[in-house]
C-alpha atoms as a PDB file:
ATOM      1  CA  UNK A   1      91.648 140.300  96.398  1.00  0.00           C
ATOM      2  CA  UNK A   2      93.168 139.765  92.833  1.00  0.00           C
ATOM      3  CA  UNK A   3      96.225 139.727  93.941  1.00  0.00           C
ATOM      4  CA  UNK A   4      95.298 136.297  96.425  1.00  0.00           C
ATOM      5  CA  UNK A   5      93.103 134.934  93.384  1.00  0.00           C
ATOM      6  CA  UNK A   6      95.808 134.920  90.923  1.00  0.00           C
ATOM      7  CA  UNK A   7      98.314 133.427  93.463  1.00  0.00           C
ATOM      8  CA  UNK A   8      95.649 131.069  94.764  1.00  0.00           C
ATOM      9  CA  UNK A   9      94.665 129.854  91.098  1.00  0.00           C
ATOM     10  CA  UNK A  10      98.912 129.967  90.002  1.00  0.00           C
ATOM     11  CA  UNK A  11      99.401 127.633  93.155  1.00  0.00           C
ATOM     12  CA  UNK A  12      96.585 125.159  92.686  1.00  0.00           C
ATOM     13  CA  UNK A  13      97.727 125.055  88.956  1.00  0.00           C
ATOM     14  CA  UNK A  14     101.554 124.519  90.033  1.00  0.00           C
ATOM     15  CA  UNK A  15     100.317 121.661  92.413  1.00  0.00           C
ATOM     16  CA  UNK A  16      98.423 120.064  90.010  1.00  0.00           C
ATOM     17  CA  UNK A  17     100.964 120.206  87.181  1.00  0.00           C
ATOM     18  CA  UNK A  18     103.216 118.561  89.477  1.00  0.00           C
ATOM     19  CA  UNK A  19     101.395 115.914  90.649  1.00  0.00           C
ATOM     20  CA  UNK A  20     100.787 115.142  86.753  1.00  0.00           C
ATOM     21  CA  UNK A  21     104.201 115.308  85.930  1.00  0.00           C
ATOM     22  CA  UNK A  22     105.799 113.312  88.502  1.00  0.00           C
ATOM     23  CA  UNK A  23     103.296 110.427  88.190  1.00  0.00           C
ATOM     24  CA  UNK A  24     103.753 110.205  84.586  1.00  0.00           C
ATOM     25  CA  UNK A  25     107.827 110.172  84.897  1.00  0.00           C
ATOM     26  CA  UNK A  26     107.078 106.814  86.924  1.00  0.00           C
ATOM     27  CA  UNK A  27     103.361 105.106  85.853  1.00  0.00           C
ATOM     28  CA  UNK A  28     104.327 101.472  86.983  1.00  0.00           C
ATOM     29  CA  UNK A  29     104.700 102.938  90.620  1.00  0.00           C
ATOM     30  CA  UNK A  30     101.998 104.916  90.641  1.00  0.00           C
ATOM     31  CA  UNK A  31      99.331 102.306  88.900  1.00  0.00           C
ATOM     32  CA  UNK A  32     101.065  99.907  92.029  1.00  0.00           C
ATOM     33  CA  UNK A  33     100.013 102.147  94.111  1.00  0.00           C
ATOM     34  CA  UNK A  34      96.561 102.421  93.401  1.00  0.00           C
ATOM     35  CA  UNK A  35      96.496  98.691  93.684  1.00  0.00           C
ATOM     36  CA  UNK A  36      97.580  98.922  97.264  1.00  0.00           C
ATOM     37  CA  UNK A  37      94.431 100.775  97.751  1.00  0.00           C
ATOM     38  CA  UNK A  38      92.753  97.553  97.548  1.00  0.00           C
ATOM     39  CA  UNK A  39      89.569  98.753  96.175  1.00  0.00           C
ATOM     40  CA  UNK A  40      90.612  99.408  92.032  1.00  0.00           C
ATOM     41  CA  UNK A  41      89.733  96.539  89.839  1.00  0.00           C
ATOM     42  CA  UNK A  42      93.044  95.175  88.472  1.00  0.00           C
ATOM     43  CA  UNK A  43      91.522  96.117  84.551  1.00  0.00           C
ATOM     44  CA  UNK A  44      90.983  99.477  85.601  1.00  0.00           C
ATOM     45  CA  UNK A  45      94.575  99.934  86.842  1.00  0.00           C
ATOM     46  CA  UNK A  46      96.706 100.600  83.997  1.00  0.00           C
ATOM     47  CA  UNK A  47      93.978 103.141  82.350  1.00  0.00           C
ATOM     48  CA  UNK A  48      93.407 105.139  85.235  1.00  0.00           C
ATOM     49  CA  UNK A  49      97.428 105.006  85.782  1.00  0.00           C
ATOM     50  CA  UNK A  50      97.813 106.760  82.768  1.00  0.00           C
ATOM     51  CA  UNK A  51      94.590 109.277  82.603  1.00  0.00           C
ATOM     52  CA  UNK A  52      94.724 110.922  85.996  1.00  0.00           C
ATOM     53  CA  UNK A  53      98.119 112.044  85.245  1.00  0.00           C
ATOM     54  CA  UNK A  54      96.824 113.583  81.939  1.00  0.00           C
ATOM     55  CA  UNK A  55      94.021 115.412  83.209  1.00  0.00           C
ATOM     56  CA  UNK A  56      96.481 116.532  85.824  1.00  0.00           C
ATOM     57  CA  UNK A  57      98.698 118.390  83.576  1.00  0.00           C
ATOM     58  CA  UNK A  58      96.226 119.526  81.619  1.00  0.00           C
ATOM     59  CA  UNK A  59      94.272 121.086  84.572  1.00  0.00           C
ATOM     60  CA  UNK A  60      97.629 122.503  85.946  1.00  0.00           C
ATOM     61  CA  UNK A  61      97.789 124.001  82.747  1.00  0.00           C
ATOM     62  CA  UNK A  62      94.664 125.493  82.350  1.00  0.00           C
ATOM     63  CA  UNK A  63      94.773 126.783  85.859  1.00  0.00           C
ATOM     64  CA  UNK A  64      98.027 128.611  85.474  1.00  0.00           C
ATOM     65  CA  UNK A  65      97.154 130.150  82.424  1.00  0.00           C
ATOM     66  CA  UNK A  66      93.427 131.372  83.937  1.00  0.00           C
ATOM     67  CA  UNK A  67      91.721 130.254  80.598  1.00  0.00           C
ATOM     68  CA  UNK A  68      88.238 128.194  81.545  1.00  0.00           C
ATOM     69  CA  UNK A  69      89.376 128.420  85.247  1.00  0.00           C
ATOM     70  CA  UNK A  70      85.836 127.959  86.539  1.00  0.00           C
ATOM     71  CA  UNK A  71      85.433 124.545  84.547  1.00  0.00           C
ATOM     72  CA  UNK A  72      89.110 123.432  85.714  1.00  0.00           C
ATOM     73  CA  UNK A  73      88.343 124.135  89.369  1.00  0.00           C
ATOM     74  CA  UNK A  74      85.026 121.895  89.135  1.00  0.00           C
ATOM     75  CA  UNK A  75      87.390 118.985  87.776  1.00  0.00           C
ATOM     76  CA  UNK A  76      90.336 119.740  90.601  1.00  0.00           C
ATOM     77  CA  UNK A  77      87.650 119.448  93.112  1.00  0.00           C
ATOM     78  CA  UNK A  78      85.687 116.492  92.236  1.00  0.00           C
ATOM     79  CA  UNK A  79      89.350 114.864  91.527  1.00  0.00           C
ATOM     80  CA  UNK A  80      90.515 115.902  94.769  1.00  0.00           C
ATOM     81  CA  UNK A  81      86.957 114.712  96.230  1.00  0.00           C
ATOM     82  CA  UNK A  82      87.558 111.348  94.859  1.00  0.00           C
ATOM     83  CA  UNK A  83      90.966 111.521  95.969  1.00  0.00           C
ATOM     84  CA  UNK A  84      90.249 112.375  99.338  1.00  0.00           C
ATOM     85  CA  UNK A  85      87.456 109.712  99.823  1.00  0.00           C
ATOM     86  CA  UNK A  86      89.810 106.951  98.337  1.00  0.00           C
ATOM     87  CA  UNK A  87      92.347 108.158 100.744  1.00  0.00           C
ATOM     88  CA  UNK A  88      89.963 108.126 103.599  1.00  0.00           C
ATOM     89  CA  UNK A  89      88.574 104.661 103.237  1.00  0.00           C
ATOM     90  CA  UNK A  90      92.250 103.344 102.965  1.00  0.00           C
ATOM     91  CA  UNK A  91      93.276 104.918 106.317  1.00  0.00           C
ATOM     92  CA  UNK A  92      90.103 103.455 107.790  1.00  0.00           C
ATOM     93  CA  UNK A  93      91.035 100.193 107.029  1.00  0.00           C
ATOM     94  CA  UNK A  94      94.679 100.229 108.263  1.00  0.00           C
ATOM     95  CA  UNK A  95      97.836  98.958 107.263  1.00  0.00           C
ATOM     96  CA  UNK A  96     100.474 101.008 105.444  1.00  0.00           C
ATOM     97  CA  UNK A  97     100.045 102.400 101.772  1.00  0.00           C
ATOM     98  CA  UNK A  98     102.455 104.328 100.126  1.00  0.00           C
ATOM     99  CA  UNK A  99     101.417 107.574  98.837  1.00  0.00           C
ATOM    100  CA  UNK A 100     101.950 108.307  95.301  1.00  0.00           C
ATOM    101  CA  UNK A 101     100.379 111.666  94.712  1.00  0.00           C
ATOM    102  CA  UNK A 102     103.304 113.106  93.643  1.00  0.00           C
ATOM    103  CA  UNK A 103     104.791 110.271  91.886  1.00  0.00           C
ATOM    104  CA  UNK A 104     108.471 109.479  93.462  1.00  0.00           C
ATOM    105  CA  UNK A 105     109.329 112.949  94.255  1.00  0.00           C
ATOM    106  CA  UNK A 106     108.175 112.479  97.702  1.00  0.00           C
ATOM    107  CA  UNK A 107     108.432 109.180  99.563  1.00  0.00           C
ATOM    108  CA  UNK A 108     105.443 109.135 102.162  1.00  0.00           C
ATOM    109  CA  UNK A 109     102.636 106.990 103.479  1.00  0.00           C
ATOM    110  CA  UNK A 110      99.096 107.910 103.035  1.00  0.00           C
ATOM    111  CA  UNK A 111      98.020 109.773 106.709  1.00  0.00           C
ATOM    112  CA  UNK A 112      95.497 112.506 107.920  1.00  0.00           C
ATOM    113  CA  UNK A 113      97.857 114.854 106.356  1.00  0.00           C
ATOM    114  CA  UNK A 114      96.964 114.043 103.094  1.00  0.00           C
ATOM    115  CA  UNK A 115      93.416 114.474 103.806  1.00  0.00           C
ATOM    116  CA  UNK A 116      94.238 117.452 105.394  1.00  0.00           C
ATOM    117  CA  UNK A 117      96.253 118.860 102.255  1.00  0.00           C
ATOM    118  CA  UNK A 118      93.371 118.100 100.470  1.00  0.00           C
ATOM    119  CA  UNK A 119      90.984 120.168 101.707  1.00  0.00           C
ATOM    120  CA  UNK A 120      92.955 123.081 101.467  1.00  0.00           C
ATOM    121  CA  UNK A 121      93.487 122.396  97.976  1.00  0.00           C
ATOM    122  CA  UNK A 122      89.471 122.107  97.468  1.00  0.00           C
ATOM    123  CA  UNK A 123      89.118 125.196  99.521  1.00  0.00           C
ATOM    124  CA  UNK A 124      91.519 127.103  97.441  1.00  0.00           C
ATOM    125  CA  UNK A 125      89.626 125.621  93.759  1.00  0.00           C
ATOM    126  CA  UNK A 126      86.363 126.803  95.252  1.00  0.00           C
ATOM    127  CA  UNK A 127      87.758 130.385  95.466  1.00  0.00           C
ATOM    128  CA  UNK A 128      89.093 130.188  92.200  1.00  0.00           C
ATOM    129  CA  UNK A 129      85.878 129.207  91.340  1.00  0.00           C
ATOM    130  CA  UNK A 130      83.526 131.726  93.110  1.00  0.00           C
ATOM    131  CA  UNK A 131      86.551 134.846  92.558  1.00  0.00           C
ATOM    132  CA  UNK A 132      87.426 134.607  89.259  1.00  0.00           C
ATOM    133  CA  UNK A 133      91.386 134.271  87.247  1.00  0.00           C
ATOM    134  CA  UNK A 134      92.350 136.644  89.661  1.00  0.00           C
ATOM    135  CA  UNK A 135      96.009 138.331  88.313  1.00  0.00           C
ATOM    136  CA  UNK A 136      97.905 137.167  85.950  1.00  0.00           C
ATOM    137  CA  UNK A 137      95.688 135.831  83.908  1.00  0.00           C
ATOM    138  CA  UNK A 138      95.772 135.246  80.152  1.00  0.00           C
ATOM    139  CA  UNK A 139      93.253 137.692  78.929  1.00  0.00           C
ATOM    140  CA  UNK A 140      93.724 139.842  82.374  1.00  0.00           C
ATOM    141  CA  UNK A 141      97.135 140.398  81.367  1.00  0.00           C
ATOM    142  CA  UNK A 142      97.758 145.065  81.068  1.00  0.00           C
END
């Protein structure tokens, strides 16, 4: 069970690094595309542009080195959560949005899929959370 914690944890971490990463190589599309969303003040636009990238490379990092895993998964799920409500309420209201979760390295438009991705990615924090670093671990490391 180690074994699928530590990949589950290095995966989660991986995805979340590279979400971070690839929004912050292109903020101006990715604060755009929260506007599209149609539901984020314009004032709030350019800081949450910028911090959600931050606390996704710094979770990504956290997670892949197993250091305060538990407190990491709580933020990857409630930022997932939020992510997953925002991109529920804009495929409720029609029309086409472009997806930016992973910055420009994937052209899509938000769909069930995402949702979908989502919750596996919540599923997978909450057994980091409940099972521990798993392998591979800083601190687990023979």
């Amino acid at each position: 069970m180690e074994l699928v914690v530590g990949c589950a944890r290095i995966a989660l971490g991986g995805v979340m690094l590279l979400a971070g990463i690839s929004k912050a190589k292109d903020l101006a599309r990715f604060e755009d595309a929260v506007g599209s969303f149609g539901f984020v003040p314009e004032s709030l636009r350019g800081p949450l542009s910028k911090s959600v990238p931050t606390l996704e490379i710094a979770l990504g990092a956290i997670l892949l080195s197993g250091l305060a895993y538990r407190a990491a998964s709580i933020v990857a799920t409630a930022m997932l959560a939020a992510f997953t409500v925002a991109l529920g309420v804009r495929i409720r209201r029609g029309g086409e949005a472009p997806c930016a979760c992973f910055g420009s390295l994937f052209e899509s438009r938000v769909g069930p899929s995402h949702i979908l991705r989502n919750a596996v990615l919540i599923g997978i924090s909450a057994l980091v959370f409940f099972e521990g670093p798993g392998v591979l671990a800083v601190g687990n490391l023979r």
